[in-house]
C-alpha atoms as a PDB file:
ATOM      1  CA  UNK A   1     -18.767  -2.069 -11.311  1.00  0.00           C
ATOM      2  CA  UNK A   2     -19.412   1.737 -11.040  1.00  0.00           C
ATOM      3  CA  UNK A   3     -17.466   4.050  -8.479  1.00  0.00           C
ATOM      4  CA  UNK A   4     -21.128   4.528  -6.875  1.00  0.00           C
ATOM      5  CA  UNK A   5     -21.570   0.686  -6.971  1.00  0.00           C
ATOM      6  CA  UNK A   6     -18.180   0.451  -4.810  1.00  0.00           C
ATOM      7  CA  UNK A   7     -18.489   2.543  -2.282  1.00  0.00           C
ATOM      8  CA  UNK A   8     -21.945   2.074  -1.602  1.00  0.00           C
ATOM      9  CA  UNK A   9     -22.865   1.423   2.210  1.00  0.00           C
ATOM     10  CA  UNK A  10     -20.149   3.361   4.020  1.00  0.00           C
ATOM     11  CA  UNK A  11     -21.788   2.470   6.982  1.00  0.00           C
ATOM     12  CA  UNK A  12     -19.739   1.982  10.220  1.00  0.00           C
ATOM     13  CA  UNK A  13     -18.717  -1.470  11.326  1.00  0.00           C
ATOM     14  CA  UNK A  14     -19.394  -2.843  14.747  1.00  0.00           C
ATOM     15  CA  UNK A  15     -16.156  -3.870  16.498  1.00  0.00           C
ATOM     16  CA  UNK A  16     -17.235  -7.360  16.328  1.00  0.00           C
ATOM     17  CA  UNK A  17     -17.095  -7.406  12.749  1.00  0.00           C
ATOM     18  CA  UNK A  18     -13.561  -9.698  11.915  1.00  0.00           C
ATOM     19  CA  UNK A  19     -12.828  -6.650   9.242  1.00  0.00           C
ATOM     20  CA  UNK A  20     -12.176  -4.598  12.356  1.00  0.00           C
ATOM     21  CA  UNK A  21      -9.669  -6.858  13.869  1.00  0.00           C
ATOM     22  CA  UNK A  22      -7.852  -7.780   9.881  1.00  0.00           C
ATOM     23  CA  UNK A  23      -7.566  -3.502   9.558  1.00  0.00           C
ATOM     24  CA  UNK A  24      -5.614  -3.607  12.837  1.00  0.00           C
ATOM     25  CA  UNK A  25      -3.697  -6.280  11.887  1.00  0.00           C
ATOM     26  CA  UNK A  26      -2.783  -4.565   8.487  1.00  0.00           C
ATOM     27  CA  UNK A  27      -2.074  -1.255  10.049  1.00  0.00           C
ATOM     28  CA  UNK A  28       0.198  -2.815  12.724  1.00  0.00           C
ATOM     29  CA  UNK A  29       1.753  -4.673  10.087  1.00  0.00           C
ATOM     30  CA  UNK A  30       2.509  -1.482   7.841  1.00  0.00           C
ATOM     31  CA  UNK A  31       3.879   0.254  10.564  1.00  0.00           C
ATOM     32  CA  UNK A  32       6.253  -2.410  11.704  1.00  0.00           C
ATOM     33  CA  UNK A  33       7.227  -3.376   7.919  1.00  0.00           C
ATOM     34  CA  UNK A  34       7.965  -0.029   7.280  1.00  0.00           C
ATOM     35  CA  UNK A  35       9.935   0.908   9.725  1.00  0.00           C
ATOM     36  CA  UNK A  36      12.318  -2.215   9.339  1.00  0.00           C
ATOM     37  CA  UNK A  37      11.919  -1.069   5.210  1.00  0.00           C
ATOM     38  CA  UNK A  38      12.797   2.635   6.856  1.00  0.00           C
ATOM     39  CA  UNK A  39      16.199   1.491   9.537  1.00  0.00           C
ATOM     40  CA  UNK A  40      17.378  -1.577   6.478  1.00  0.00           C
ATOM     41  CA  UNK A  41      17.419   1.503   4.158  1.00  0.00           C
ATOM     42  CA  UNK A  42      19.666   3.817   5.923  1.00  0.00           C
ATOM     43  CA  UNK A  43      21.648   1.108   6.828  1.00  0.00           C
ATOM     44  CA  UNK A  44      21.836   0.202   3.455  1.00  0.00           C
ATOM     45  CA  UNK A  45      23.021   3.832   2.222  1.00  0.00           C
ATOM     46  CA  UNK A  46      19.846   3.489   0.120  1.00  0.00           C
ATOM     47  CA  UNK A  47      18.865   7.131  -1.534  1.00  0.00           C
ATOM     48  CA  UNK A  48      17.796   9.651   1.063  1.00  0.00           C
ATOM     49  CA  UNK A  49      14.536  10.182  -1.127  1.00  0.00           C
ATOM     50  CA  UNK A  50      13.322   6.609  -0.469  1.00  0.00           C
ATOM     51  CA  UNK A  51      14.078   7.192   3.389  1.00  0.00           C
ATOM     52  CA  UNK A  52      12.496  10.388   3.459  1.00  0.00           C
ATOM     53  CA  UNK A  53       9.173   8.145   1.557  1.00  0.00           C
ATOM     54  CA  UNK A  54       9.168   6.002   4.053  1.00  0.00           C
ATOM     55  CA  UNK A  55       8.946   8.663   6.768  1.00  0.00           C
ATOM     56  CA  UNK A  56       6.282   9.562   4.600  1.00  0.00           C
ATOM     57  CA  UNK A  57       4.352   6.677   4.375  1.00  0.00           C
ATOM     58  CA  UNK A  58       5.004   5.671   8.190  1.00  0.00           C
ATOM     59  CA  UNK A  59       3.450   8.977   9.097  1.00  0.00           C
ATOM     60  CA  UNK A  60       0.558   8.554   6.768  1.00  0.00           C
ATOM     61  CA  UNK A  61       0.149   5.106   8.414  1.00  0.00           C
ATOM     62  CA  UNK A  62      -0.190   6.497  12.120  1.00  0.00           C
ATOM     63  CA  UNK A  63      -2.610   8.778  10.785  1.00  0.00           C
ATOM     64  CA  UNK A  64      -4.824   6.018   9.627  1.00  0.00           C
ATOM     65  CA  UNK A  65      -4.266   4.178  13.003  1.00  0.00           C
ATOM     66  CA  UNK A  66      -5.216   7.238  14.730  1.00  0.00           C
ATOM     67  CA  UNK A  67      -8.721   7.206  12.035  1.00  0.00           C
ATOM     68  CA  UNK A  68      -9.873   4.320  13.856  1.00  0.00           C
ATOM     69  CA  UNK A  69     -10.385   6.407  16.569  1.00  0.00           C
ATOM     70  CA  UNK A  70     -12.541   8.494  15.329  1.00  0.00           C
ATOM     71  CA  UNK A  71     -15.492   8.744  13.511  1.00  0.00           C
ATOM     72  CA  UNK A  72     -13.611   8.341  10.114  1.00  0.00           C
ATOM     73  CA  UNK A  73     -15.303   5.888   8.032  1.00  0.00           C
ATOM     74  CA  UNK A  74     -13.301   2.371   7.603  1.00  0.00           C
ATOM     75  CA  UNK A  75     -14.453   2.189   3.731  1.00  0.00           C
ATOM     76  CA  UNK A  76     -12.523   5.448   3.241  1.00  0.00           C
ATOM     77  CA  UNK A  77      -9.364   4.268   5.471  1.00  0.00           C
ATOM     78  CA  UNK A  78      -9.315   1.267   3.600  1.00  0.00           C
ATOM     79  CA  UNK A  79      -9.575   3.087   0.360  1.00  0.00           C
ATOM     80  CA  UNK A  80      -6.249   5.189   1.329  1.00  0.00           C
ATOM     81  CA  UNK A  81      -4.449   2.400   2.704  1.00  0.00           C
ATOM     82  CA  UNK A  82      -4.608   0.861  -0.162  1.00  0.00           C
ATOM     83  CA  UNK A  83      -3.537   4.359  -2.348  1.00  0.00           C
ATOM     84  CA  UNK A  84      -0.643   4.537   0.199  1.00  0.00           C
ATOM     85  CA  UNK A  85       0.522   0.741  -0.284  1.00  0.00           C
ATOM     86  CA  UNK A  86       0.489   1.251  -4.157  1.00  0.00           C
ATOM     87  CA  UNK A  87       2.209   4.894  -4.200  1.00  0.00           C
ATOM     88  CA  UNK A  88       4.961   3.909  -1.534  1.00  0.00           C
ATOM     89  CA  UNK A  89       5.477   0.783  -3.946  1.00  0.00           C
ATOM     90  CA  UNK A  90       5.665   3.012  -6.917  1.00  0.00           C
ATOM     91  CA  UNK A  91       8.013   5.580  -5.430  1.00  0.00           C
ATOM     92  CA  UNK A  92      10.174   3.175  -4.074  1.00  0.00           C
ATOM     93  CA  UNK A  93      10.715   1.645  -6.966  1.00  0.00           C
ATOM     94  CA  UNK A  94      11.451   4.537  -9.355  1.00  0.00           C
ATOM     95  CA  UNK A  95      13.976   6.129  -7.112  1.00  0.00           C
ATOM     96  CA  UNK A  96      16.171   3.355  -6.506  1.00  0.00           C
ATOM     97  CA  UNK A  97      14.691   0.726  -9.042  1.00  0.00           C
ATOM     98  CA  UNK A  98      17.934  -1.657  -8.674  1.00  0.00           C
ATOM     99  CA  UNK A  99      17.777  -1.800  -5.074  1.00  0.00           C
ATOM    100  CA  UNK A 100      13.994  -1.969  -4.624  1.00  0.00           C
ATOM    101  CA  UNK A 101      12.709  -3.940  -7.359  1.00  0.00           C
ATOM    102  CA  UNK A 102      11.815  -6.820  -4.858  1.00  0.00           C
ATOM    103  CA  UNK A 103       8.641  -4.394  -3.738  1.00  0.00           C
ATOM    104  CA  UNK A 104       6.487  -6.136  -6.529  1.00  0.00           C
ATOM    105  CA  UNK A 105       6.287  -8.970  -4.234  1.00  0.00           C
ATOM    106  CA  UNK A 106       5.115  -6.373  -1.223  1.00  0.00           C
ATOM    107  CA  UNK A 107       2.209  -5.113  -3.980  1.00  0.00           C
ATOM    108  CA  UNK A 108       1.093  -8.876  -4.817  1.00  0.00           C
ATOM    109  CA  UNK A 109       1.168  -9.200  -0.923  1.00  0.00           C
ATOM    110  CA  UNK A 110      -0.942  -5.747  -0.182  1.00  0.00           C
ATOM    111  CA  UNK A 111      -3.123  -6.787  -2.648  1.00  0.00           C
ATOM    112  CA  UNK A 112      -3.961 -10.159  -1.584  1.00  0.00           C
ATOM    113  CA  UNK A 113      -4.359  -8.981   2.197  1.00  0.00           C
ATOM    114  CA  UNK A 114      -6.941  -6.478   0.928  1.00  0.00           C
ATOM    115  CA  UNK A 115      -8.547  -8.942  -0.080  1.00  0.00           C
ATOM    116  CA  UNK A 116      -8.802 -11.884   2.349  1.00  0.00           C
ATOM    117  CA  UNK A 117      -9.276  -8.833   5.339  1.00  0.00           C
ATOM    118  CA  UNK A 118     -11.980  -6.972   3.699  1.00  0.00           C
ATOM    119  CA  UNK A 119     -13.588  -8.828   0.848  1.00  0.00           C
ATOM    120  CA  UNK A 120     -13.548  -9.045  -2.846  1.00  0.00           C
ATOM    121  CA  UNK A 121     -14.834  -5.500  -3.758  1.00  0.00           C
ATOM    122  CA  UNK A 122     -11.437  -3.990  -1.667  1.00  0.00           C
ATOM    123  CA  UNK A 123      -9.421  -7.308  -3.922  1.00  0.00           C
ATOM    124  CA  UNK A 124     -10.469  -5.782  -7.046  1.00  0.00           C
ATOM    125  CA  UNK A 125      -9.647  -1.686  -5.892  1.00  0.00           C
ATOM    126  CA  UNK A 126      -6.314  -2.883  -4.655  1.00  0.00           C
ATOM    127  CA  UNK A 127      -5.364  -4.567  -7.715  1.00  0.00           C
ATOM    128  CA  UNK A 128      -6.496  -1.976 -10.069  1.00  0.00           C
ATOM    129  CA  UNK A 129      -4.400   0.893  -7.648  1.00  0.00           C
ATOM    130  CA  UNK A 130      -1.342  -1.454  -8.031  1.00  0.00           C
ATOM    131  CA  UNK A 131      -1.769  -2.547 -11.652  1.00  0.00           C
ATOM    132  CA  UNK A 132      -1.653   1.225 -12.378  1.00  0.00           C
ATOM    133  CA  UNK A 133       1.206   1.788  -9.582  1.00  0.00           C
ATOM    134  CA  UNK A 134       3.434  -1.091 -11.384  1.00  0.00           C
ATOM    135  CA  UNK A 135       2.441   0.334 -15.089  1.00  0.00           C
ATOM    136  CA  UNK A 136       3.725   3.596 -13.613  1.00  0.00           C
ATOM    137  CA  UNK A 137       6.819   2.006 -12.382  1.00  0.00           C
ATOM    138  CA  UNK A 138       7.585   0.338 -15.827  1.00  0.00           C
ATOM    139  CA  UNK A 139       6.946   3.771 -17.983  1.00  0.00           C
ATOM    140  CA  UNK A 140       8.955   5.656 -15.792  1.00  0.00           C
ATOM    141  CA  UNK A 141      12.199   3.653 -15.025  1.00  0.00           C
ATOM    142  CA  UNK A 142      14.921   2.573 -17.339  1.00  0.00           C
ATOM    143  CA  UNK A 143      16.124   0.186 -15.136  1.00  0.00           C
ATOM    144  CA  UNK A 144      12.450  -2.042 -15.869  1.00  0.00           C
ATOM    145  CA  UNK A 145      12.774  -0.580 -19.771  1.00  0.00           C
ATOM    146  CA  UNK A 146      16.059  -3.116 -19.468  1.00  0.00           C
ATOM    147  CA  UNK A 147      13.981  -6.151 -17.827  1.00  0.00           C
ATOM    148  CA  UNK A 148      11.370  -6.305 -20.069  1.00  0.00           C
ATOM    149  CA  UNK A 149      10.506  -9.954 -18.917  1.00  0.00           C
ATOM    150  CA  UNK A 150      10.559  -8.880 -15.392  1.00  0.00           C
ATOM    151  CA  UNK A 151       7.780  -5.893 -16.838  1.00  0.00           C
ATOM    152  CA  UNK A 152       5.654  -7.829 -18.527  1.00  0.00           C
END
């Protein structure tokens, strides 16, 4: 499938449409996640970096709330909601790798909501951005260079 091929038709979608209703379910869901993820981390006395990520990614998330708003395109919300589920993943997991190595799990998850909520073309971009988000995660931390099972 070419890039042209996958983004063709970024035509707006009635508010009928049950992807409408699945992308406010997945941005509500981000925002509460995360900020539980955010508050257990400081809690937790997890690295400053991952809190300051989160902030990061929470932000990102209201702006992408606030895109439904306007006359943003859903395609291209989608397409950075996904980017922004795989990078948060990533970072998360190379700053404090023993402490968030359960956010493989959170990928699988982000990856299989794309999915179901928006259809198989979204499945396949979400698994590609967190196939190359893990692979990232494995090349750059020693604590998965230890687990290579876990890796694999």
């Amino acid at each position: 499938m070419s890039a042209r091929e996958l983004f063709a038709g970024f035509e707006q979608i009635p508010r009928s449409d049950r992807r409408w209703k699945g992308e406010r379910e997945i941005l509500t869901n981000r925002l509460l996640m995360g900020s539980l993820a955010l508050i257990t981390c400081w809690l937790s006395g997890i690295s400053p970096h991952v809190i300051d990520a989160f902030a990061v990614y929470l932000s990102c998330n209201a702006l992408l709330m606030f895109g439904r708003r306007t006359e943003m395109k859903p395609q291209i919300r989608w397409f950075c909601s996904i980017l922004l589920d795989a990078g948060m993943a990533a970072v998360a997991q190379i700053i404090e790798p023993a402490h968030m190595s359960f956010a493989w799990v959170i990928m699988m998850w982000a990856v299989l909501g794309n999915g179901f909520r928006f259809g198989n073309r979204w499945l396949f971009v979400a698994a590609v951005a967190m196939a190359i988000s893990f692979a990232a995660v494995v090349i750059l931390s020693p604590f998965w260079h230890q687990t290579p099972v876990l890796a694999a």
